[in-house]
C-alpha atoms as a PDB file:
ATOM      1  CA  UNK A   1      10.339  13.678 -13.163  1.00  0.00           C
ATOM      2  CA  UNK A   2       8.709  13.507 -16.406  1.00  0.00           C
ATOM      3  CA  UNK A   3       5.636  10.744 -17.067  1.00  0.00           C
ATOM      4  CA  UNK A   4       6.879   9.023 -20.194  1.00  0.00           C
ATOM      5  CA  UNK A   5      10.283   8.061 -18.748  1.00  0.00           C
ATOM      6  CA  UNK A   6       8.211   6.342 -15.444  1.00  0.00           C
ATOM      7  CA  UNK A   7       5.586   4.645 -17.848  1.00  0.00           C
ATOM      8  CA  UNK A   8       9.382   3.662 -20.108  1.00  0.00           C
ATOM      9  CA  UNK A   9      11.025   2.223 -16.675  1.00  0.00           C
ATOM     10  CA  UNK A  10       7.789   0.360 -15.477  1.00  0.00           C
ATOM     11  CA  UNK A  11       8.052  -1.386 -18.880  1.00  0.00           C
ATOM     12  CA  UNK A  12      11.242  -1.973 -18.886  1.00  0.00           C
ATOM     13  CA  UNK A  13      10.729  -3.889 -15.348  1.00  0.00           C
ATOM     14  CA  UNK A  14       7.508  -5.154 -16.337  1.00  0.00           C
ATOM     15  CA  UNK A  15       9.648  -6.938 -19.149  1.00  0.00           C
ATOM     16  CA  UNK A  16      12.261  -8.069 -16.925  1.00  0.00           C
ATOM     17  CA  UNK A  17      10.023  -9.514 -14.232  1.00  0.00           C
ATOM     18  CA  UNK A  18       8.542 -11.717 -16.205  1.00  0.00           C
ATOM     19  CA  UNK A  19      11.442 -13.390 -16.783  1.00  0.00           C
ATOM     20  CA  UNK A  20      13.445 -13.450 -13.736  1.00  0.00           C
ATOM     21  CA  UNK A  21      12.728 -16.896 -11.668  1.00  0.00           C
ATOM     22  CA  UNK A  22      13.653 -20.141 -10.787  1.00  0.00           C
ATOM     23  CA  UNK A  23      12.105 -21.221 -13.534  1.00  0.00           C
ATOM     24  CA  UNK A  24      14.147 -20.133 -16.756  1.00  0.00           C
ATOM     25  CA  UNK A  25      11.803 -18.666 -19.360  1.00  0.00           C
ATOM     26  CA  UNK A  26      12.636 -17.235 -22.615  1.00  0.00           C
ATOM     27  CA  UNK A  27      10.637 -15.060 -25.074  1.00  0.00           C
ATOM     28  CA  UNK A  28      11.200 -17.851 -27.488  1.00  0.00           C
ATOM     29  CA  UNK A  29       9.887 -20.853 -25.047  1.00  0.00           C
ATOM     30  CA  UNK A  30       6.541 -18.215 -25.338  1.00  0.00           C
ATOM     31  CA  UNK A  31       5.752 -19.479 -28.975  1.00  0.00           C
ATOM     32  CA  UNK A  32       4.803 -23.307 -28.071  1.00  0.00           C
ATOM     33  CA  UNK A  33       1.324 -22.493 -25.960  1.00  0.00           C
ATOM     34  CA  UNK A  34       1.972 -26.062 -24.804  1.00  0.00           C
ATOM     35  CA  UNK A  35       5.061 -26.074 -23.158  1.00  0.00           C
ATOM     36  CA  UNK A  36       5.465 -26.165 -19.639  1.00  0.00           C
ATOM     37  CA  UNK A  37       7.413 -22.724 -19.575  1.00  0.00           C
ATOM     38  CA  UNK A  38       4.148 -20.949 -21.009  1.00  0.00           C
ATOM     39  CA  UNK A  39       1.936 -22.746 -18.218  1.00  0.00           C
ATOM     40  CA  UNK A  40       4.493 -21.433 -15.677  1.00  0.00           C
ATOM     41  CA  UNK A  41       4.071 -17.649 -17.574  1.00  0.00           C
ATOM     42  CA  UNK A  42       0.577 -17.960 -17.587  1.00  0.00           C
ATOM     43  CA  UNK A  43      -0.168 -19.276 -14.424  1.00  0.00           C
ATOM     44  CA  UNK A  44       2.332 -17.513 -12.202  1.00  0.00           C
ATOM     45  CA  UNK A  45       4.573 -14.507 -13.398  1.00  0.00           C
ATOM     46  CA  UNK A  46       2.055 -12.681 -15.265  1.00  0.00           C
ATOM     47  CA  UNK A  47      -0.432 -12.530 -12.304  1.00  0.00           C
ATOM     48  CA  UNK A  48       2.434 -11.936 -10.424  1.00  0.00           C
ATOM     49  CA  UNK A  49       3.344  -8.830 -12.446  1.00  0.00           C
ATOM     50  CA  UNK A  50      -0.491  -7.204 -12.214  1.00  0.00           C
ATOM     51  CA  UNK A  51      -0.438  -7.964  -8.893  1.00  0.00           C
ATOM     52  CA  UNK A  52       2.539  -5.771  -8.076  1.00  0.00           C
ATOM     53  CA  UNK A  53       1.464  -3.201 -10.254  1.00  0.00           C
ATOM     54  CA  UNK A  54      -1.750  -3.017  -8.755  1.00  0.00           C
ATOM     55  CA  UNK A  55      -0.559  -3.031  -4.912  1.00  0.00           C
ATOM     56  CA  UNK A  56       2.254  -0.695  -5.814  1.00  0.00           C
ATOM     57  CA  UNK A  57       0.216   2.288  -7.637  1.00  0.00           C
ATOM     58  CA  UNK A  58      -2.824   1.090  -4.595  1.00  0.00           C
ATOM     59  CA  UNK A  59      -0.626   1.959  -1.776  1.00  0.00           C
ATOM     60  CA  UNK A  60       0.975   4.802  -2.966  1.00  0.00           C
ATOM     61  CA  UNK A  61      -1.956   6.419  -3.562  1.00  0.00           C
ATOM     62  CA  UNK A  62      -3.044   5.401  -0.483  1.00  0.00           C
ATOM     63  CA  UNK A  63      -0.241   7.472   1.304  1.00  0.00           C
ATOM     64  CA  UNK A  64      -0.786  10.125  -1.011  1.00  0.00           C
ATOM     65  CA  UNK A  65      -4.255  10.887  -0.008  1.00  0.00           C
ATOM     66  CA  UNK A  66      -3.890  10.150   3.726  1.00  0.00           C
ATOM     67  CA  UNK A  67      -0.827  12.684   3.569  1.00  0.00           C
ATOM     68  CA  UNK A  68      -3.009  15.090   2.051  1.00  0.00           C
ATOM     69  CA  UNK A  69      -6.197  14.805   4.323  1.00  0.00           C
ATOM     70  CA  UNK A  70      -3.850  14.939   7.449  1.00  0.00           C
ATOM     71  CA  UNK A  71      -1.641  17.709   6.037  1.00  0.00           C
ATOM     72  CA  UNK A  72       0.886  15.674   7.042  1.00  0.00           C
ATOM     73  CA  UNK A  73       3.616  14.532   4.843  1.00  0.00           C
ATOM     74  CA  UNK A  74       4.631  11.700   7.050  1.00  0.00           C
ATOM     75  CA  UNK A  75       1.335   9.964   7.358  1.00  0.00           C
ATOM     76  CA  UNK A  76       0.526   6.692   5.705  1.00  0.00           C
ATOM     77  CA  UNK A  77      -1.322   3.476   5.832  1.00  0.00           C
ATOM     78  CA  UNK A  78       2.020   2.175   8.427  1.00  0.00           C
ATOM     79  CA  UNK A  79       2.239   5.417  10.019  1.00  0.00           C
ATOM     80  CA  UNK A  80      -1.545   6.036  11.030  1.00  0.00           C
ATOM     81  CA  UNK A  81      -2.318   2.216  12.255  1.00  0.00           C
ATOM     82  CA  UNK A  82      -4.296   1.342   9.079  1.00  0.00           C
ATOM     83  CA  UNK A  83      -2.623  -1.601   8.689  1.00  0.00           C
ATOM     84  CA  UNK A  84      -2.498  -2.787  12.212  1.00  0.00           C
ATOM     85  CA  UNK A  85      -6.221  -1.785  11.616  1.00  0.00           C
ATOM     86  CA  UNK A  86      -6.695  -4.694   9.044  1.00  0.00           C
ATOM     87  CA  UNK A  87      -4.598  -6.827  10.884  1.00  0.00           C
ATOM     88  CA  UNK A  88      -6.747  -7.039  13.326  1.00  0.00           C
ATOM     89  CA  UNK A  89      -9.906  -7.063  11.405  1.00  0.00           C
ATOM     90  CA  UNK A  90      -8.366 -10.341   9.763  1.00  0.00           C
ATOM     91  CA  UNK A  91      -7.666 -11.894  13.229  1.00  0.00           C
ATOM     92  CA  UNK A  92     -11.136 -11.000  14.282  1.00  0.00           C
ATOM     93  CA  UNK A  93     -12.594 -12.758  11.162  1.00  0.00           C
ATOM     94  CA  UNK A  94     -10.882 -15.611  11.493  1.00  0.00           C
ATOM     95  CA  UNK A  95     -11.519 -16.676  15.288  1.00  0.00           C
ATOM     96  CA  UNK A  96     -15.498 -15.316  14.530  1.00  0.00           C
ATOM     97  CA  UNK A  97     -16.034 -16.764  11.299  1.00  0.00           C
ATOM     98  CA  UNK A  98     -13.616 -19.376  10.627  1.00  0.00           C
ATOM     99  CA  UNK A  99     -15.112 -21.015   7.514  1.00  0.00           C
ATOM    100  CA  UNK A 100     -15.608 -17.451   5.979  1.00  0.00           C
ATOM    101  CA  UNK A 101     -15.127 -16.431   2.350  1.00  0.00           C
ATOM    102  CA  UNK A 102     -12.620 -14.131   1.224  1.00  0.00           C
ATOM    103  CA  UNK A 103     -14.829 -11.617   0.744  1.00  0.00           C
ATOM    104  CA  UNK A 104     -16.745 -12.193   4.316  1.00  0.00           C
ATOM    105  CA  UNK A 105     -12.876 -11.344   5.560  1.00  0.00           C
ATOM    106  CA  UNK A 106     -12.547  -8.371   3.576  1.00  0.00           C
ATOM    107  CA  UNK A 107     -16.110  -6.891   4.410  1.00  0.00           C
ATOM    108  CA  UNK A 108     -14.500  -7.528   8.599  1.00  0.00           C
ATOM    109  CA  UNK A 109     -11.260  -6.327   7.586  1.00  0.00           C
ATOM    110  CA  UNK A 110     -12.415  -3.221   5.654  1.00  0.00           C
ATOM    111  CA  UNK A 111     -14.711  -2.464   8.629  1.00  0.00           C
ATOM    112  CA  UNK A 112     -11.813  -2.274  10.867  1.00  0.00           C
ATOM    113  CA  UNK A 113      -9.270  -0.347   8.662  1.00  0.00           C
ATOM    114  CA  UNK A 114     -11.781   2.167   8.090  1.00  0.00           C
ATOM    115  CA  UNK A 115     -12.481   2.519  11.830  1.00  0.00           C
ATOM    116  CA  UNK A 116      -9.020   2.559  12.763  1.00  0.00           C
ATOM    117  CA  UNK A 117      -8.439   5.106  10.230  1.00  0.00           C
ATOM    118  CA  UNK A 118     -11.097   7.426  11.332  1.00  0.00           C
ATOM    119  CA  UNK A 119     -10.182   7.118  14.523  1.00  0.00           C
ATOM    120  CA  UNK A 120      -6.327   8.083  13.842  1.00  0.00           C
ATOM    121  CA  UNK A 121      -8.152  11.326  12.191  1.00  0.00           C
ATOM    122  CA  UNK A 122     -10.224  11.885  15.267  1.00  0.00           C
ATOM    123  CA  UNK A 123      -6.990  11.639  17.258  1.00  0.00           C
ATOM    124  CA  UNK A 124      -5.324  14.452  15.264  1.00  0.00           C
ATOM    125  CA  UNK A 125      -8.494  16.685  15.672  1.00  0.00           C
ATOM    126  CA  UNK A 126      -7.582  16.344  19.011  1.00  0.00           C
ATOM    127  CA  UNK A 127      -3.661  17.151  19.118  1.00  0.00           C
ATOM    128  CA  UNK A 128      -2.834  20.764  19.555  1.00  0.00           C
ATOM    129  CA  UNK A 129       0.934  20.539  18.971  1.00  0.00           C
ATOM    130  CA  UNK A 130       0.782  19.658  15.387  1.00  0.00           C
ATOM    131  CA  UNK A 131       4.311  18.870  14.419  1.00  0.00           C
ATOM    132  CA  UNK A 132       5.246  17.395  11.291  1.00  0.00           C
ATOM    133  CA  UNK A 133       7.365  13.999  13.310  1.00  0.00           C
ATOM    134  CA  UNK A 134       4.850  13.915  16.506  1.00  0.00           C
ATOM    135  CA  UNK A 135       1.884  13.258  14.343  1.00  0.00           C
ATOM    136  CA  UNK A 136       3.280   9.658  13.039  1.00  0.00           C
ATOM    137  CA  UNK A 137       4.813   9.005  15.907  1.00  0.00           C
ATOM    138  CA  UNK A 138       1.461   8.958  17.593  1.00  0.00           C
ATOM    139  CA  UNK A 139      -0.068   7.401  14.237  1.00  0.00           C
ATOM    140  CA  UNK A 140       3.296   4.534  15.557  1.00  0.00           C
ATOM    141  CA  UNK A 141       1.944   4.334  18.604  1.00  0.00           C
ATOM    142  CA  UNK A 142      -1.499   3.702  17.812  1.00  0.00           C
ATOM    143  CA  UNK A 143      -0.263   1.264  15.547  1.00  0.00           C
ATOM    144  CA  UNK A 144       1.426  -0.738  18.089  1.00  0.00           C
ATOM    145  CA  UNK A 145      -1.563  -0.507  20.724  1.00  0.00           C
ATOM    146  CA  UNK A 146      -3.490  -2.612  17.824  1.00  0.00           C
ATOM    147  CA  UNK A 147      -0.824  -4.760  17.007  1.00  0.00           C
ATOM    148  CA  UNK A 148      -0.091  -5.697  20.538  1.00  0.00           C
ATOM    149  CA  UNK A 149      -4.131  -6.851  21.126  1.00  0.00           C
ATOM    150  CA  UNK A 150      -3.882  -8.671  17.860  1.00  0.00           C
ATOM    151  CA  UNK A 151      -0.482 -10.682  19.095  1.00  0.00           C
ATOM    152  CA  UNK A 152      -2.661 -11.483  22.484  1.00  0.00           C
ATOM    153  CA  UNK A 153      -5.402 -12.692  20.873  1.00  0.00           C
ATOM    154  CA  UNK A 154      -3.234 -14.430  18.401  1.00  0.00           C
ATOM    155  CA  UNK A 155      -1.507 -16.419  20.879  1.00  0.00           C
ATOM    156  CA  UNK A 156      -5.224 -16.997  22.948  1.00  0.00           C
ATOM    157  CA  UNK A 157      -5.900 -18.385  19.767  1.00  0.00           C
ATOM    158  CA  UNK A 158      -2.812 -20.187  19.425  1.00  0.00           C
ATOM    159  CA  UNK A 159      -2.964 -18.865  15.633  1.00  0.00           C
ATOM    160  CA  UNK A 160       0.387 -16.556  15.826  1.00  0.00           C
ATOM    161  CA  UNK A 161       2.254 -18.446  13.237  1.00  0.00           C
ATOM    162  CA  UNK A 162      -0.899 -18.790  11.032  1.00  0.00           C
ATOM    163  CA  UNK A 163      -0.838 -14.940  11.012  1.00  0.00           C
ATOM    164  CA  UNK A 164       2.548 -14.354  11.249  1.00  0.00           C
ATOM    165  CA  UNK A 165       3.002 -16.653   7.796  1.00  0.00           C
ATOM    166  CA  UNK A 166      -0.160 -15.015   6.492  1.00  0.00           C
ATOM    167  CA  UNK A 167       0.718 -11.575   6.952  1.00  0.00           C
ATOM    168  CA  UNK A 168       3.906 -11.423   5.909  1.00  0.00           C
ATOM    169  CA  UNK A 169       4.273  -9.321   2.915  1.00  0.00           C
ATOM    170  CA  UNK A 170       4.941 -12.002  -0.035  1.00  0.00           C
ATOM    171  CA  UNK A 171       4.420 -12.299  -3.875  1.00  0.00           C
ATOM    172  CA  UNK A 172       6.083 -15.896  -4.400  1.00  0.00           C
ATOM    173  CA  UNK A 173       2.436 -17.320  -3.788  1.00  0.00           C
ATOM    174  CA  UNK A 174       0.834 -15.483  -6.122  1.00  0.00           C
ATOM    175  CA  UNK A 175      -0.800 -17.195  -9.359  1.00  0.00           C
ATOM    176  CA  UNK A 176      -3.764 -17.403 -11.517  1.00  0.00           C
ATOM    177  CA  UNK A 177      -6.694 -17.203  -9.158  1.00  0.00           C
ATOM    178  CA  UNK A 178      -5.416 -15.956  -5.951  1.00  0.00           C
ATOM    179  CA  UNK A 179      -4.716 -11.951  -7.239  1.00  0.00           C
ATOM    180  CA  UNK A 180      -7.819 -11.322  -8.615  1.00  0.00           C
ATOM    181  CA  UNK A 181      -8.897  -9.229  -5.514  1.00  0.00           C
ATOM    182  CA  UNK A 182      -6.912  -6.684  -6.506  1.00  0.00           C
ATOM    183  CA  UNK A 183      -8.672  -5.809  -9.289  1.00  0.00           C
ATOM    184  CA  UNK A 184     -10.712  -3.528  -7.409  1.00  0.00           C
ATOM    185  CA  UNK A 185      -7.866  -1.244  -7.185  1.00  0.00           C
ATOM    186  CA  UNK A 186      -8.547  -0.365  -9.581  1.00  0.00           C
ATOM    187  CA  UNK A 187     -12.103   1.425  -9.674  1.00  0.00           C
ATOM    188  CA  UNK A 188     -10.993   2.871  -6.359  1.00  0.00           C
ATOM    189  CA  UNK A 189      -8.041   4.786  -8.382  1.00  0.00           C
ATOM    190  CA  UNK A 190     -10.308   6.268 -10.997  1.00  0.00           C
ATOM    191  CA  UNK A 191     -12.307   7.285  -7.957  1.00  0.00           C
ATOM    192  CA  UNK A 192      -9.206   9.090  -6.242  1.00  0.00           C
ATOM    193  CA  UNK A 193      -8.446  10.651  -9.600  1.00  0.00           C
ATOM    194  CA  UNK A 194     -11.917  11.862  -9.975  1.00  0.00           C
ATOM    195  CA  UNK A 195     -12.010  13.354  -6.202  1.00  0.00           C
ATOM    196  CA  UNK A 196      -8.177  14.862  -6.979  1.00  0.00           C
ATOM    197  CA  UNK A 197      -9.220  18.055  -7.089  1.00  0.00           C
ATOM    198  CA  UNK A 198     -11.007  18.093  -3.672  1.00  0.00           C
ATOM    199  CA  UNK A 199      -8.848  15.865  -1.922  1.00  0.00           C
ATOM    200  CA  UNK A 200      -6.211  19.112  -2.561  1.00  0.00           C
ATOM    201  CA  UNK A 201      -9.052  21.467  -1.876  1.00  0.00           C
ATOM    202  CA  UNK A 202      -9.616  19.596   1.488  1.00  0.00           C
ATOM    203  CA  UNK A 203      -6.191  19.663   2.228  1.00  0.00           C
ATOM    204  CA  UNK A 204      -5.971  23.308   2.971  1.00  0.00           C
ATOM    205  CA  UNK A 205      -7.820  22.550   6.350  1.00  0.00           C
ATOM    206  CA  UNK A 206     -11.728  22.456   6.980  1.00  0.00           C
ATOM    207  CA  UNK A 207     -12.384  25.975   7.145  1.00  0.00           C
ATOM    208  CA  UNK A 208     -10.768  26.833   4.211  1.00  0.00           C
ATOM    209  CA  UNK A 209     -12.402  24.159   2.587  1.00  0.00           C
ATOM    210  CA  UNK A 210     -15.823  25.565   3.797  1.00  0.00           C
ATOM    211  CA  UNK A 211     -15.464  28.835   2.503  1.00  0.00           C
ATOM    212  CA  UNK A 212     -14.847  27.180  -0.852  1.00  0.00           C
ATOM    213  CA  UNK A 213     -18.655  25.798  -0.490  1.00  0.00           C
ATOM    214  CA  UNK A 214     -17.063  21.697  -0.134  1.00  0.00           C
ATOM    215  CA  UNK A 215     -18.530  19.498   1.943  1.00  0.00           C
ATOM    216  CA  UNK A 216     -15.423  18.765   3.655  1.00  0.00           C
ATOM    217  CA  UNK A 217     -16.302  16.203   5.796  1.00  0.00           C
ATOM    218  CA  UNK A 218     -17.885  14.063   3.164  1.00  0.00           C
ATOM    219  CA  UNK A 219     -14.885  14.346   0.804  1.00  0.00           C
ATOM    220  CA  UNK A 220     -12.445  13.734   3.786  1.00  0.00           C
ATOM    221  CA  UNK A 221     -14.744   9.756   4.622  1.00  0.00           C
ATOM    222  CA  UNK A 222     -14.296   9.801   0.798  1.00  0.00           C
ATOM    223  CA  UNK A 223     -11.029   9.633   0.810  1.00  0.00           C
ATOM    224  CA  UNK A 224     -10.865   7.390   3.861  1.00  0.00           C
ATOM    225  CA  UNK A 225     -12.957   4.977   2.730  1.00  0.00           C
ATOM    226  CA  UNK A 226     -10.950   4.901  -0.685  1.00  0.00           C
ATOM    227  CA  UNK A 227      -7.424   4.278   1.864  1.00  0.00           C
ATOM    228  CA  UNK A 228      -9.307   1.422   3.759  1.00  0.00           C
ATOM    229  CA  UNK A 229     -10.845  -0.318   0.614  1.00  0.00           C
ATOM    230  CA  UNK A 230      -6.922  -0.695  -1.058  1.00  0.00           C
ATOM    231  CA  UNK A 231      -5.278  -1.231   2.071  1.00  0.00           C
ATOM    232  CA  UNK A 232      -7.100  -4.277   2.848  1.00  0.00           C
ATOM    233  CA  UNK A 233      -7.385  -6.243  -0.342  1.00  0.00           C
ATOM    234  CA  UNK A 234      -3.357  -5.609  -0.333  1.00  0.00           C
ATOM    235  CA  UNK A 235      -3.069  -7.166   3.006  1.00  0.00           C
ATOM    236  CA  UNK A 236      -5.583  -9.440   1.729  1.00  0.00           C
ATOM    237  CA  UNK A 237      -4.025 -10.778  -1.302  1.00  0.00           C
ATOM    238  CA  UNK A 238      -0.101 -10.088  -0.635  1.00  0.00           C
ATOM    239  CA  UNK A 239       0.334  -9.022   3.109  1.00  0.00           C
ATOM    240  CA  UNK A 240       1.806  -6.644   5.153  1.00  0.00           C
ATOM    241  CA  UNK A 241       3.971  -3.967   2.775  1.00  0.00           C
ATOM    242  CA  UNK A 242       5.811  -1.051   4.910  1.00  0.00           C
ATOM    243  CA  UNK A 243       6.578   2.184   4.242  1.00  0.00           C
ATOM    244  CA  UNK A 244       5.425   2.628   0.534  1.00  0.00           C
ATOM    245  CA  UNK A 245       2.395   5.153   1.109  1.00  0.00           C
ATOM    246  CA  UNK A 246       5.482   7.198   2.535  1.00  0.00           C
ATOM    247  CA  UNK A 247       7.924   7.245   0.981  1.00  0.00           C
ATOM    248  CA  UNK A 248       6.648   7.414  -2.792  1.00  0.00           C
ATOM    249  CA  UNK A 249       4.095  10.699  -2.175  1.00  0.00           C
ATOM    250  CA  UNK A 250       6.776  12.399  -0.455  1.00  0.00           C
ATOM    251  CA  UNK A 251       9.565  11.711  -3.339  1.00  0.00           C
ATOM    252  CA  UNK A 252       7.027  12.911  -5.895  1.00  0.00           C
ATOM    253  CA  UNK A 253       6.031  16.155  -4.112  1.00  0.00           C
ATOM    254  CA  UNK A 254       9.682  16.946  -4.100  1.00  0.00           C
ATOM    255  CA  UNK A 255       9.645  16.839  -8.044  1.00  0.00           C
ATOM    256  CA  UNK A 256       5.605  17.928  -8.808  1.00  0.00           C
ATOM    257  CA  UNK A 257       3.922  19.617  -5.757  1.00  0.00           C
ATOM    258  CA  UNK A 258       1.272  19.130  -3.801  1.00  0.00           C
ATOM    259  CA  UNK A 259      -1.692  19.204  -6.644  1.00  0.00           C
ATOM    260  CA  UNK A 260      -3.060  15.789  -6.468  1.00  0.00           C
ATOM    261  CA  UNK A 261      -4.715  15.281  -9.741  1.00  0.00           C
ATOM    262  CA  UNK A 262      -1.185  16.505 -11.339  1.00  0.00           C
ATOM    263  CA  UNK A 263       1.000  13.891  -8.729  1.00  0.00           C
ATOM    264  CA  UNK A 264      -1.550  10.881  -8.451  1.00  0.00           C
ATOM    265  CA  UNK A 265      -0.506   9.409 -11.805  1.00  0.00           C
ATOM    266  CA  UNK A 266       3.462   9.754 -10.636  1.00  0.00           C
ATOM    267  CA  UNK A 267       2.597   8.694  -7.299  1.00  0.00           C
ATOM    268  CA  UNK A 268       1.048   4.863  -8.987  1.00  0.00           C
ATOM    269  CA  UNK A 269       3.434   4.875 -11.715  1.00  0.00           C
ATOM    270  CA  UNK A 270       6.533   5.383  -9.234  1.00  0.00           C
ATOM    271  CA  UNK A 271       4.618   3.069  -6.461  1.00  0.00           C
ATOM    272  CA  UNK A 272       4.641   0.439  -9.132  1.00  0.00           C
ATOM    273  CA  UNK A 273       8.252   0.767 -10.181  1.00  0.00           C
ATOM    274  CA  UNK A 274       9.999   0.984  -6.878  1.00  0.00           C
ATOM    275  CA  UNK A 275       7.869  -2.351  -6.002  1.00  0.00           C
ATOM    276  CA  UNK A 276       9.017  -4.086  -8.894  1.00  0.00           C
ATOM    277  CA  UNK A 277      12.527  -3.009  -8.167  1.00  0.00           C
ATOM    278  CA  UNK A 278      12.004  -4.486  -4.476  1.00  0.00           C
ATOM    279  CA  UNK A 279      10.346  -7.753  -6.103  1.00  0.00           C
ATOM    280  CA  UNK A 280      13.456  -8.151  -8.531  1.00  0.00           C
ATOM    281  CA  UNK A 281      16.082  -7.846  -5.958  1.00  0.00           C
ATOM    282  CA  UNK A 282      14.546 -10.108  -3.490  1.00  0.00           C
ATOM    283  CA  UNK A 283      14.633 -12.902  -6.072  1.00  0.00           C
ATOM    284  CA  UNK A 284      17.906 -12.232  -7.179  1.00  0.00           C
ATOM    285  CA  UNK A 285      19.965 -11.828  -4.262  1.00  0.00           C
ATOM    286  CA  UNK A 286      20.209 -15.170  -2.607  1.00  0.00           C
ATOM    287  CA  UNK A 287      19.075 -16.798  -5.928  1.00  0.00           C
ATOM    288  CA  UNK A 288      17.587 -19.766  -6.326  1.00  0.00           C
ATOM    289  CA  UNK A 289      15.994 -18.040  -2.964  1.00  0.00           C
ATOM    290  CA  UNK A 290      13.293 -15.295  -2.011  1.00  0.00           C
ATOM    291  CA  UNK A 291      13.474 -12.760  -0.181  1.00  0.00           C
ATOM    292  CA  UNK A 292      10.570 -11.182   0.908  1.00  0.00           C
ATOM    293  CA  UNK A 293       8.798  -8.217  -0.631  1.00  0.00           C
ATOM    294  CA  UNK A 294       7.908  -6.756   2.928  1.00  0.00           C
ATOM    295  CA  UNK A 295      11.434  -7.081   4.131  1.00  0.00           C
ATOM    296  CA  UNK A 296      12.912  -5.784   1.012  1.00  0.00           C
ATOM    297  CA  UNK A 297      10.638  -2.666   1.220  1.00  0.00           C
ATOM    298  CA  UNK A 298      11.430  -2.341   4.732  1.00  0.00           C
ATOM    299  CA  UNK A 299      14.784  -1.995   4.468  1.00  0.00           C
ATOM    300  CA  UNK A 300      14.734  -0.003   1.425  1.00  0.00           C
ATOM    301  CA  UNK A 301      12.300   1.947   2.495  1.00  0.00           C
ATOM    302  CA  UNK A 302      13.215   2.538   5.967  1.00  0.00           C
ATOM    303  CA  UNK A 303      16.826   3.935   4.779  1.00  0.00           C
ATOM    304  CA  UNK A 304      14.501   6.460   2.269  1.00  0.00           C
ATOM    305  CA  UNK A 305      12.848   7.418   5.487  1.00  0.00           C
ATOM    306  CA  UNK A 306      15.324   8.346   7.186  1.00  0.00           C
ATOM    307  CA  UNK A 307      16.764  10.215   4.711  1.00  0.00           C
ATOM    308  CA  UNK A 308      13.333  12.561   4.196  1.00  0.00           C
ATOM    309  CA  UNK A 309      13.171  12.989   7.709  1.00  0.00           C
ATOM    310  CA  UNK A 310      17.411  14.253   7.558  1.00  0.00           C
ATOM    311  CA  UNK A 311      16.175  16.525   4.302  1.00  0.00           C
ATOM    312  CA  UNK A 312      13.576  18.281   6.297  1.00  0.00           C
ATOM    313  CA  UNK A 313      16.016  19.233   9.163  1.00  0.00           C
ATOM    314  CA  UNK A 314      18.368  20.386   6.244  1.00  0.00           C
ATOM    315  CA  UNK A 315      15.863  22.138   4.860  1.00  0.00           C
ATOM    316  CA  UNK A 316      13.517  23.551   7.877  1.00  0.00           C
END
């Protein structure tokens, strides 16, 4: 899977995602900086566009270090409750602080996806039957434990549809001045590409790692903070997107390994392309219609799940 024809596809989409919409816009409508197809350009598609960009390459690399940490290559922001995790920390921030910021919500939600996340990590420690499908199922499990309080309190609340609307994985809402969150993203990938090398190191298992003279421990809340910090301006800014911190890692360690500072530009540059693909289809499909981006990647990336899980028996 070479780089250039990944960076050559995610243009290609790029190009075409600007102009797919109810809205028509041409290249040539672009000229006249008045007109109310370039407002529409301006205003809407193009954030749209670095917004899934940005939450495809975040949560992909996401996966991609949580696989690595766990030695696990079916672990992932859906699989190990981090998302539940922020669900929750959302919930919590609205009934507590109701006239809060967006960033007093992320600082509650981060909080809680980095504590369910360590405490998914705390729970493998303590699992001595290691297999490669037990360890998400109990990540599932976990998962639903945190969904289920968040649904009670929800309905205490009577705010189950405002979080059910909220929540729900979406990019048709996106314009100029609700994305910009995601920007950090993007600091926190440089960061993951600059800890690469240790994230693999630290991968080998904590011993191993030790001999090696790494503070494993530190790189390993490194890395989780790093999971936490993209996981929850996603679910911040977009909503709730399954299954793409598993399924992208796992397709590009089938063509590249297991080196992460080799794989991590794949992983964001495939992340990126497969949620443009999603994006595309859901607008075309029941045109002038949406379909949602967490349902399309759902079902795509369910049926790719499935399929990994069939290759391993195949392969075992």
């Amino acid at each position: 899977m070479k780089k250039r024809y990944l960076i050559v596809a995610l243009i290609g989409l790029s190009f075409l995602s600007l102009f797919v919409g109810v809205s028509h816009i041409t290249p040539m409508s672009l000229l006249d900086f008045k007109s109310e197809e370039t407002e529409i350009f301006l205003i809407s598609r193009l954030p749209r566009l670095v917004a899934i960009i940005l939450a495809g390459a975040g949560m992909s690399i996401s996966g991609l270090i949580m696989q690595q940490l766990s030695r696990n290559k079916f672990v992932s922001p859906t699989t190990a409750g981090t998302l539940d995790a922020t669900k929750l920390g959302i919930l919590v921030s609205m009934l507590l602080f109701a006239n809060a910021s967006t960033i007093e919500k992320m600082i509650v939600a981060f909080a809680f996806a980095l504590a369910g996340t360590l405490l998914f990590m705390q729970i493998l420690d303590r699992i001595k039957f290691k297999d490669a499908i037990f360890i998400p199922l109990v990540g599932l499990m976990f998962g639903s434990i945190l969904s289920s309080v968040t649904t009670f309190l929800a309905y205490r609340a009577d705010v189950i549809q405002n979080m059910s609307a909220w929540l729900q994985g979406d990019f048709s809402m996106i314009m100029k001045g609700r994305f910009e969150l995601l920007y950090i993203s993007i600091p926190v990938i440089l960061i993951a590409y600059l800890f690469a090398n240790r994230f693999t190191v630290a991968g080998m298992g904590e011993d191993f790692s030790k001999n090696l003279g790494l503070a494993y421990r530190r790189v390993v809340n490194i890395g989780l903070i790093l999971v936490a910090l993209i996981t929850t301006t996603v679910v911040l800014t977009v909503g709730m997107i399954p299954f793409l911190g598993l399924i992208i890692p796992n397709i590009i360690s089938i063509f590249k390994g297991d080196h992460l500072q080799k794989t991590l530009p794949h992983t964001a540059l495939l992340g990126a392309i497969f949620l443009l693909i999603c994006d595309i289809l859901g607008r075309v499909l029941i045109y002038p219609y949406e379909i949602s981006i967490s349902l399309m990647v759902g079902v795509i990336g369910s049926g790719i799940f499935l399929y990994l899980l069939f290759r391993r028996k195949s392969y075992a």
